[in-house]
Structures are given as structure tokens and as C-alpha cells.
N, C-alpha and C. Protein backbone atom coordinates (compact mmCIF):
# COMPACT_ATOMS: atom_id res chain seq x y z
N UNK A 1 5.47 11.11 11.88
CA UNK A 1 5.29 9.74 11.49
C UNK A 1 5.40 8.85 12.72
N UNK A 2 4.25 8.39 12.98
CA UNK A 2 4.31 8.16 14.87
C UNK A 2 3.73 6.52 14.79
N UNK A 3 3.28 6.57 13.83
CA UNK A 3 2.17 5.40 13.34
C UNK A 3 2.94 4.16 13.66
N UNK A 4 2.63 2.72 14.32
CA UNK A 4 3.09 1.57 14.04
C UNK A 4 2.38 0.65 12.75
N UNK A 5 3.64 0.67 12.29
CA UNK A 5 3.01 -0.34 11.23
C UNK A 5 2.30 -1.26 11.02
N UNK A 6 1.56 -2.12 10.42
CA UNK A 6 0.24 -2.89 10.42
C UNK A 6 1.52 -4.13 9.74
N UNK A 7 0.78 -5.33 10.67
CA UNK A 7 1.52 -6.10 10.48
C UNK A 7 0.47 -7.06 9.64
N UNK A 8 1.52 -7.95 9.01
CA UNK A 8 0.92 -9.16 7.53
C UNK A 8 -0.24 -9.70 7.92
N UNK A 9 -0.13 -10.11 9.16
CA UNK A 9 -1.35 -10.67 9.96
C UNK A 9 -2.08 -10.07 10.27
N UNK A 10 -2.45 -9.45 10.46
CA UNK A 10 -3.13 -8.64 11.03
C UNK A 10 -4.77 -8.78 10.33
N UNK A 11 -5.53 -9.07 11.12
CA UNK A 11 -7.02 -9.29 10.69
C UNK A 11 -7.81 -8.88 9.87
N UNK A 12 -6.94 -7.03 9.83
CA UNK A 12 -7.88 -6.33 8.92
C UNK A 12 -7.66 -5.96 7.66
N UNK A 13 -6.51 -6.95 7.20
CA UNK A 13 -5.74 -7.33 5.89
C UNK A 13 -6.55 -8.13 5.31
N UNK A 14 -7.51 -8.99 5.89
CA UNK A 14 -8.29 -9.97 4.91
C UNK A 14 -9.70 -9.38 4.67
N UNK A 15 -9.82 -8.47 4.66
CA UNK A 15 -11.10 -7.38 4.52
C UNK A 15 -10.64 -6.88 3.02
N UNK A 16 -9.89 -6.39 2.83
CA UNK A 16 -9.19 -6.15 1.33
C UNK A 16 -10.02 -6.89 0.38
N UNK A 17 -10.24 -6.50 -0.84
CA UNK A 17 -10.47 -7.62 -2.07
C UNK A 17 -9.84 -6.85 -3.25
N UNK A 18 -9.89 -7.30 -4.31
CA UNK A 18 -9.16 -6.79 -5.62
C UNK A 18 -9.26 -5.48 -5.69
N UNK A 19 -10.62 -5.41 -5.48
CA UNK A 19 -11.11 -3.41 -6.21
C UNK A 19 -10.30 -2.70 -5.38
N UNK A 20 -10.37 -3.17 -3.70
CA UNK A 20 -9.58 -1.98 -2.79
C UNK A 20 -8.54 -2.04 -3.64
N UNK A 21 -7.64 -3.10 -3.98
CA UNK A 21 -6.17 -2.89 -4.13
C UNK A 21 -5.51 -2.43 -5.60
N UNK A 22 -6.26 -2.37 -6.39
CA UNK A 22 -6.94 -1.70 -7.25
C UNK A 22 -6.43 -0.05 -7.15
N UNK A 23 -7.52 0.08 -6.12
CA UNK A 23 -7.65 1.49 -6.22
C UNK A 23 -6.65 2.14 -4.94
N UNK A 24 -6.04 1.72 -4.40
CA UNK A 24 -4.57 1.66 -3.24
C UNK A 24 -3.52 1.87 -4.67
N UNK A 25 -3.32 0.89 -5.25
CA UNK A 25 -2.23 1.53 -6.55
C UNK A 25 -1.84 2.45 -6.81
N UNK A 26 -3.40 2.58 -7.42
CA UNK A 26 -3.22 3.46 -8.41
C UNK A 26 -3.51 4.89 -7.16
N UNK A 27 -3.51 4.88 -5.66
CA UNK A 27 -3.25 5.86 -5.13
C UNK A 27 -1.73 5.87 -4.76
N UNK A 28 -1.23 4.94 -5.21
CA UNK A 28 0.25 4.55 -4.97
C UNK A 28 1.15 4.96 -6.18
N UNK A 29 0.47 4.88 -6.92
CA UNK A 29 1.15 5.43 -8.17
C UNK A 29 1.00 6.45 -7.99
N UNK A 30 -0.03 7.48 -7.94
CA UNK A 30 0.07 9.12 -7.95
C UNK A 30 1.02 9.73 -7.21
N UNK A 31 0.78 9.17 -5.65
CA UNK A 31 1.50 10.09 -4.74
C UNK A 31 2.71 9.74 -4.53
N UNK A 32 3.38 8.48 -5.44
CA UNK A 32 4.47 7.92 -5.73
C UNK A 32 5.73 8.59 -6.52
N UNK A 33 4.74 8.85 -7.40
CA UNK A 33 5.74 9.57 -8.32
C UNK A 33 6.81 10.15 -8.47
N UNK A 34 6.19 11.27 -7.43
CA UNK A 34 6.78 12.37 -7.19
C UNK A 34 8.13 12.08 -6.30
N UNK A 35 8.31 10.86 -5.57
CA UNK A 35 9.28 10.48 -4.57
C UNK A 35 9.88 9.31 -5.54
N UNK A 36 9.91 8.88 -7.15
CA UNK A 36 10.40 7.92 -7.65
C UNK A 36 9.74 6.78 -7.68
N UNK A 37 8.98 6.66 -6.91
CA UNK A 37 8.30 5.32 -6.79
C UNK A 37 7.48 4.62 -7.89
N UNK A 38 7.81 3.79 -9.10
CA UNK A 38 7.39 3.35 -10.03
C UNK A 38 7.08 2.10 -10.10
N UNK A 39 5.65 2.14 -9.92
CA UNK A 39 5.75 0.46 -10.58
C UNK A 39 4.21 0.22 -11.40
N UNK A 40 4.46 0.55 -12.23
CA UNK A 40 3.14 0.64 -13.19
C UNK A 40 2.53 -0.84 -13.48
N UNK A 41 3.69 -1.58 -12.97
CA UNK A 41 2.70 -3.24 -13.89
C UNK A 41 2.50 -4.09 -12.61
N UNK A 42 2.12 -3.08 -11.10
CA UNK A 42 2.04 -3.55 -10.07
C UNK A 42 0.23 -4.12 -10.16
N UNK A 43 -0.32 -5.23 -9.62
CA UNK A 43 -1.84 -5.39 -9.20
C UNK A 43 -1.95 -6.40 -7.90
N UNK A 44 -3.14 -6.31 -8.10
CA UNK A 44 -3.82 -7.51 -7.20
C UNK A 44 -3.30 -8.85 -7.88
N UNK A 45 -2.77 -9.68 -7.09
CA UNK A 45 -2.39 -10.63 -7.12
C UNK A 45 -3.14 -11.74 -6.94
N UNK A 46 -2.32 -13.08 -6.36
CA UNK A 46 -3.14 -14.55 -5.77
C UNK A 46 -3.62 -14.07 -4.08
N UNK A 47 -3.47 -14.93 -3.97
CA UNK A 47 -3.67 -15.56 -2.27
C UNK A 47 -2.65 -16.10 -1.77
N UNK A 48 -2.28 -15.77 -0.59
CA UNK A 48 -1.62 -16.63 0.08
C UNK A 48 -2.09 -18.15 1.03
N UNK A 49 -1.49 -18.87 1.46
CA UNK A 49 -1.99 -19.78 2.00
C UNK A 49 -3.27 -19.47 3.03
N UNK A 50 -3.14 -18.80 3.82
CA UNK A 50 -4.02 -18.14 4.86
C UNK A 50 -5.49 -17.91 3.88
N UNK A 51 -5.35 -17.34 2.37
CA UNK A 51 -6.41 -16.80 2.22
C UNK A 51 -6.55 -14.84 1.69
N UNK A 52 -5.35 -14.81 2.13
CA UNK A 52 -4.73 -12.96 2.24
C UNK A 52 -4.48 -12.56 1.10
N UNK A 53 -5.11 -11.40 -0.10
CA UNK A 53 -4.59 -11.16 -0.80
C UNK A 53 -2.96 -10.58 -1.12
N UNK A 54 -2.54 -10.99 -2.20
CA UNK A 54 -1.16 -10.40 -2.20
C UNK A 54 -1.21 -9.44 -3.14
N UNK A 55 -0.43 -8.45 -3.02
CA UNK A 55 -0.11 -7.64 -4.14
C UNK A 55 0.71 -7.88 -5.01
N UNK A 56 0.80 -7.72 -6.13
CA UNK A 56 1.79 -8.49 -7.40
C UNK A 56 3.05 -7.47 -7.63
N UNK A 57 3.88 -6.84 -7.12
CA UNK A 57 5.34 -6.49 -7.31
C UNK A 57 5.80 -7.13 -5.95
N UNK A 58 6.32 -8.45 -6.26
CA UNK A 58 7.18 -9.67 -5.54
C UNK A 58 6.53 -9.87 -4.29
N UNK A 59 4.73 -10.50 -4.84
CA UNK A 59 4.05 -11.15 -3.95
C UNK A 59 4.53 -10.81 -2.14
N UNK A 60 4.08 -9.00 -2.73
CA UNK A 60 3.89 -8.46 -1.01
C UNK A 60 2.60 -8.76 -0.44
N UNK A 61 2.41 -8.70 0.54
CA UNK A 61 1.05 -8.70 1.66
C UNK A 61 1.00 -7.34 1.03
N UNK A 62 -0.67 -7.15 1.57
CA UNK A 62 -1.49 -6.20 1.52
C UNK A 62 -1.05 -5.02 2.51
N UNK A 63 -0.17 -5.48 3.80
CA UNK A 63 0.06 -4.29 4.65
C UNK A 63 1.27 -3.82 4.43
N UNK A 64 2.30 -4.31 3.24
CA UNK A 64 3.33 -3.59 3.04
C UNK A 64 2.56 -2.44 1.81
N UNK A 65 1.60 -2.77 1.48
CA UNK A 65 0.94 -1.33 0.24
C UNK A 65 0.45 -0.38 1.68
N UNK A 66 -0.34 -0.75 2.24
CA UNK A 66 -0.82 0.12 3.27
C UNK A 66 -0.35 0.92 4.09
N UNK A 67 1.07 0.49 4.33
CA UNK A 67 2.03 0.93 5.44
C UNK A 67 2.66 1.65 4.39
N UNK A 68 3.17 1.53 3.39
CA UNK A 68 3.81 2.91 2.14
C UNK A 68 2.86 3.92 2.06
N UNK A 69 1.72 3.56 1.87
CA UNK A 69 0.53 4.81 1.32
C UNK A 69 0.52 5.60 3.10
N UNK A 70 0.42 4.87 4.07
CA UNK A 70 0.83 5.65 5.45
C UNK A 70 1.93 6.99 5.28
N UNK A 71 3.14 5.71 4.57
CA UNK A 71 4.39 6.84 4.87
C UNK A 71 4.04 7.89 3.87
N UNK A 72 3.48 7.78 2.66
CA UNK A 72 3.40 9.28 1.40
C UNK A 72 2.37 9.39 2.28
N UNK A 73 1.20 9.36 2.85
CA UNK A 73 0.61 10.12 3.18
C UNK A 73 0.98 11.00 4.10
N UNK A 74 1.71 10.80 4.74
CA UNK A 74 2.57 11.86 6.19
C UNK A 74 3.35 12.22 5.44
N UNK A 75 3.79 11.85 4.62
CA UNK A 75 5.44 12.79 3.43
C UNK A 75 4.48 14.29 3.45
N UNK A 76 3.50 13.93 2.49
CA UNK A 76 2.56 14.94 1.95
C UNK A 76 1.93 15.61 3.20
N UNK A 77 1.59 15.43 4.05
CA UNK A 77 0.95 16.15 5.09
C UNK A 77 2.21 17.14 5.68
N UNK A 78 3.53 16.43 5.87
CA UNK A 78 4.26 17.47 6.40
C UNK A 78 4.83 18.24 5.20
N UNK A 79 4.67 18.12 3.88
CA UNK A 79 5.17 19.37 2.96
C UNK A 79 4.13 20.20 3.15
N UNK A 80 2.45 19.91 3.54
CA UNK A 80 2.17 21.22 3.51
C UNK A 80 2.17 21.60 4.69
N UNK A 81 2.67 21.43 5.80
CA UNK A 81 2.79 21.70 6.90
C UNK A 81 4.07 22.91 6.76
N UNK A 82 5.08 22.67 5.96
CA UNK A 82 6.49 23.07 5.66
C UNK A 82 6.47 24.31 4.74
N UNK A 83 4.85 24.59 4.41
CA UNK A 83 4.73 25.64 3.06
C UNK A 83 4.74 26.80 3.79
């Protein structure tokens, strides 16, 4: 896990629209699960001032979903690394 995190600002946060985040969820929900991670009545949210979509479990930015789906994605890469 070597990755720096993508920060709120970051330019390529406003490229996002509903469907991506949408479908980030509900990849957030799957690979979630399994590590506890629940939040079923999570979506696409408003806007922030800037214009930035937010995600709706306590009006996060878009790069705190992105930067989690980072970390399960390296969770999962090193269990099968570990098989």
C-alpha cells in the first residue's frame, strides 16, 4: 500500500458524476463487507460549493470513496498474494 492518497481537490474529482458514484458503492459495498464496512443507505449526494460531488454518508468528497476502494483494493490483492 504505497499509494498517496488523492486529495478533495484534486481536479480529477470533478470528472465524477452520479452513475460513477453509483457504481463506486455499490463496489464499496461488495468488497466492504467482508472487512465490516456497512453502509447500505450510502449515495450520490449534492454539491459542494466548488461544484464537487459529495457522497451522502456525512457529505464526504468523492476522494475519501476513492481512497477506501484503493485501500480494499490492495487488502484483496495482498490476500491473494498470501494464498
Amino acid at each position: 500500500m504505497s499509494r498517496e492518497p488523492i486529495s478533495p481537490d484534486d481536479p480529477r474529482m470533478r470528472d465524477y458524476t452520479s452513475s460513477h458514484l453509483t457504481a463506486l458503492l455499490g463496489e464499496l459495498h461488495r468488497r466492504g463487507l467482508r472487512y465490516g464496512l456497512l453502509w447500505d443507505s450510502a449515495a450520490a449526494g449534492g454539491a459542494d460549493r466548488d461544484g464537487r460531488l459529495l457522497v451522502d454518508f456525512g457529505n464526504a468528497p468523492v476522494s475519501t470513496l476513492v481512497n477506501l476502494l484503493h485501500l480494499l483494493r490492495d487488502l484483496d490483492r495482498e490476500a491473494v498474494w498470501n494464498q
